[in-house]
Protein backbone atom coordinates (compact mmCIF):
# COMPACT_ATOMS: atom_id res chain seq x y z
CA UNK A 1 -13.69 8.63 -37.99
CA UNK A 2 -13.25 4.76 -37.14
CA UNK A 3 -9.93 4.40 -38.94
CA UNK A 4 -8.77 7.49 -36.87
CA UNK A 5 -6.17 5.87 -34.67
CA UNK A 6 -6.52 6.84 -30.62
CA UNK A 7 -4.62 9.90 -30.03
CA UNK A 8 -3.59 8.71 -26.83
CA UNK A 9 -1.93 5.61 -27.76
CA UNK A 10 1.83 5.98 -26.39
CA UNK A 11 0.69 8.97 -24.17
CA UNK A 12 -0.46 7.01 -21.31
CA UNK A 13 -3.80 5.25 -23.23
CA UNK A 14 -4.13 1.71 -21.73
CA UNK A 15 -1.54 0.44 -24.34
CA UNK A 16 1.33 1.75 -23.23
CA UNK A 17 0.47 0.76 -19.28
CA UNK A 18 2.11 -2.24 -19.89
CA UNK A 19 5.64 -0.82 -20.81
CA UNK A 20 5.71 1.00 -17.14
CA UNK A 21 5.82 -1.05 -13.60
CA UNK A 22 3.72 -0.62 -10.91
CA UNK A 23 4.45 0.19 -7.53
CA UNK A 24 4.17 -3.16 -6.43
CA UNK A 25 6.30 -4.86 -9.12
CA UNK A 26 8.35 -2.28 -8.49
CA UNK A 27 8.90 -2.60 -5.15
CA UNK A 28 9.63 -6.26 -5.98
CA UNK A 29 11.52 -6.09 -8.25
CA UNK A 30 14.08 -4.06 -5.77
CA UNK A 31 13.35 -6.90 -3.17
CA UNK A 32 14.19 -9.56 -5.18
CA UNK A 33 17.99 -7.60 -6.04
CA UNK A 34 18.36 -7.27 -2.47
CA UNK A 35 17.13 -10.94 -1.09
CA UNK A 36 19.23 -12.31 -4.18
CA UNK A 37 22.66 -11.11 -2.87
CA UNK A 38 21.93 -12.00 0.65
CA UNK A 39 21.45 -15.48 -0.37
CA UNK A 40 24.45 -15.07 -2.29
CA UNK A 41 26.00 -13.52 1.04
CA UNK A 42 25.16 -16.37 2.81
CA UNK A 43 25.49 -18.92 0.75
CA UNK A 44 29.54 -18.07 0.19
CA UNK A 45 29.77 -17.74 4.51
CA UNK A 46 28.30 -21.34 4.87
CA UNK A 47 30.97 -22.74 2.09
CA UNK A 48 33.50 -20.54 4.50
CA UNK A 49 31.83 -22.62 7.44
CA UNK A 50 31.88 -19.46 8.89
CA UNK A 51 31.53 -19.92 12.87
CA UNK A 52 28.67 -17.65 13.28
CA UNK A 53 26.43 -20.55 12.04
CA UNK A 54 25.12 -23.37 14.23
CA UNK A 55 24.92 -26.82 13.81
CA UNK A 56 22.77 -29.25 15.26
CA UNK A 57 22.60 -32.86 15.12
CA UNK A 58 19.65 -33.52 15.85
CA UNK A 59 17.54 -31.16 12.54
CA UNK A 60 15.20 -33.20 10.20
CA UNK A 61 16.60 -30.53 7.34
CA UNK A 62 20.24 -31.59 8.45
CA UNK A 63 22.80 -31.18 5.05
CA UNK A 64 26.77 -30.52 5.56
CA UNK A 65 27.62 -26.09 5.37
CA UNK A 66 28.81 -27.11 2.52
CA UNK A 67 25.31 -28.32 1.08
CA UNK A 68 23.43 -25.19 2.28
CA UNK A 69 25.62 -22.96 0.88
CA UNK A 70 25.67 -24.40 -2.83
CA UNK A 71 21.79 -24.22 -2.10
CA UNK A 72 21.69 -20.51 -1.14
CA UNK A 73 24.08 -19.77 -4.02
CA UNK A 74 21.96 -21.12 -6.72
CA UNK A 75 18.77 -19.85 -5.43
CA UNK A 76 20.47 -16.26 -5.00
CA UNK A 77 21.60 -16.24 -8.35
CA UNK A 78 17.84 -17.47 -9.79
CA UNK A 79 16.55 -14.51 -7.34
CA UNK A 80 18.78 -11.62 -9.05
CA UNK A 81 18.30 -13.30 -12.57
CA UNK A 82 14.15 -13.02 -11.65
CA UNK A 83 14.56 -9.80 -10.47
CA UNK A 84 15.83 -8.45 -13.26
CA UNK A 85 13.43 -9.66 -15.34
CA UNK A 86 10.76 -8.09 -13.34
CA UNK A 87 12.50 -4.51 -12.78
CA UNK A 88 12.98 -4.79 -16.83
CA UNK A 89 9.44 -5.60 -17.17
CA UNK A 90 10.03 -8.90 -19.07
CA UNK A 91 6.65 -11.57 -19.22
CA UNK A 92 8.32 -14.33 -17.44
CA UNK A 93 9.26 -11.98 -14.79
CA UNK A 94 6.74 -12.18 -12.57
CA UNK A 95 6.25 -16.08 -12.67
CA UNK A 96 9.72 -16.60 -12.07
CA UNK A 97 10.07 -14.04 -9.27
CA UNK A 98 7.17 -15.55 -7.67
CA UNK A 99 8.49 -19.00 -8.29
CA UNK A 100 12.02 -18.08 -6.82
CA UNK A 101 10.70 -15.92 -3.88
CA UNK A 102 8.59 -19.16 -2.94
CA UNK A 103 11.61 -21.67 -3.36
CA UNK A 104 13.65 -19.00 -1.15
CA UNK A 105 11.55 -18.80 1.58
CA UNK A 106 11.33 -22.31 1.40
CA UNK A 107 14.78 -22.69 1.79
CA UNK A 108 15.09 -20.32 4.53
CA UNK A 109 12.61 -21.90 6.51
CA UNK A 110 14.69 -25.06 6.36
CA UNK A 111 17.76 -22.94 7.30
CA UNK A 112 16.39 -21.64 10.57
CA UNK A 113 18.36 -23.60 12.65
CA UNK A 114 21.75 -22.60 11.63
CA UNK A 115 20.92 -18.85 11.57
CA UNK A 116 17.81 -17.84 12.63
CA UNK A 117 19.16 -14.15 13.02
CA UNK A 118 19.25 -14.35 8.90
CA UNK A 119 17.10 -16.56 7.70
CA UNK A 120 13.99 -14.95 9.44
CA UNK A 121 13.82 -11.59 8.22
CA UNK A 122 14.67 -12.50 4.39
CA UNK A 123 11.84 -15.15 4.90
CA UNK A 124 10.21 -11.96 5.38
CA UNK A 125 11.61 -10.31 2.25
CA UNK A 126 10.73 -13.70 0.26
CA UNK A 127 6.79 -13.45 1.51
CA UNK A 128 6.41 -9.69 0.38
CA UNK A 129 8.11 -10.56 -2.85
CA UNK A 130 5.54 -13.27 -3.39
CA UNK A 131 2.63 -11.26 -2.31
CA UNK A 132 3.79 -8.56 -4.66
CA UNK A 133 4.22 -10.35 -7.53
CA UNK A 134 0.92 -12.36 -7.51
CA UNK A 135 -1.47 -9.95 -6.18
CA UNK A 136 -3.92 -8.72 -8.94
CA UNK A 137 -2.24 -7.23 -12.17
CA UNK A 138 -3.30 -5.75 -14.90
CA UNK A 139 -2.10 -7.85 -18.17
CA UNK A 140 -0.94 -6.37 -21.45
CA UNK A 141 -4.16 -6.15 -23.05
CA UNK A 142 -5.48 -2.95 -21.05
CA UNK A 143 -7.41 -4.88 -18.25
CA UNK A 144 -9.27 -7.70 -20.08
């Protein structure tokens, strides 16, 4: 009977939880593919020096449209590279996305002043992600 292997390995046993997501990395994972491209979005409009953003001289944070733009490029790109690896359950996914999410709304905090219409609500985006991704989970090993 003890070299009997567990019937319900593969059918939903604790081994196989970790080849599923949960809600919450999920969920995510999806926010991370959608704050990536606005980043991108935004990033390619402040190389444009697109007149909808402001510009202030008188901003601690203060870098040339140009600048911001390479910034919000990069960190776009890093956001839908993380998100991928979450939605495709990979183990640096999480880290990374959390990492990312955190130097995001880092970023968009900075970028307040030039478009606070934007930056705001994927700041909001960027904290969700984080709280997602580093709220409890349940490792590989079936909860030890």
């Amino acid at each position: 009977m003890a070299a009997m292997p567990n019937a319900r390995q593969g059918l939903g046993g604790p081994e196989s939880s970790s080849k599923t997501l949960s809600g919450a990395s999920l969920a995510a994972g999806a926010l991370l593919m959608l704050s990536g491209p606005l980043s991108i979005l935004m990033g390619a409009s402040a190389i444009a020096k697109d007149s909808v953003l402001a510009t202030s001289s008188r901003y601690a944070y203060r870098f040339d449209l140009t600048a911001w733009g390479v910034i919000h490029l990069v960190v776009g790109v890093a956001l839908v590279i993380a998100g991928l690896g979450v939605l495709m359950n990979k183990s640096w996914g999480r880290g990374a996305g959390a990492a990312v999410a955190g130097i995001s709304l880092i970023t968009q905090f900075m970028f307040v002043p030039y478009y606070p219409g934007w930056a705001i609500p994927v700041m909001v985006l960027d904290l969700i992600i984080v709280f997602a991704l580093t709220r409890f989970h349940v490792g590989t090993s079936g909860g030890h």
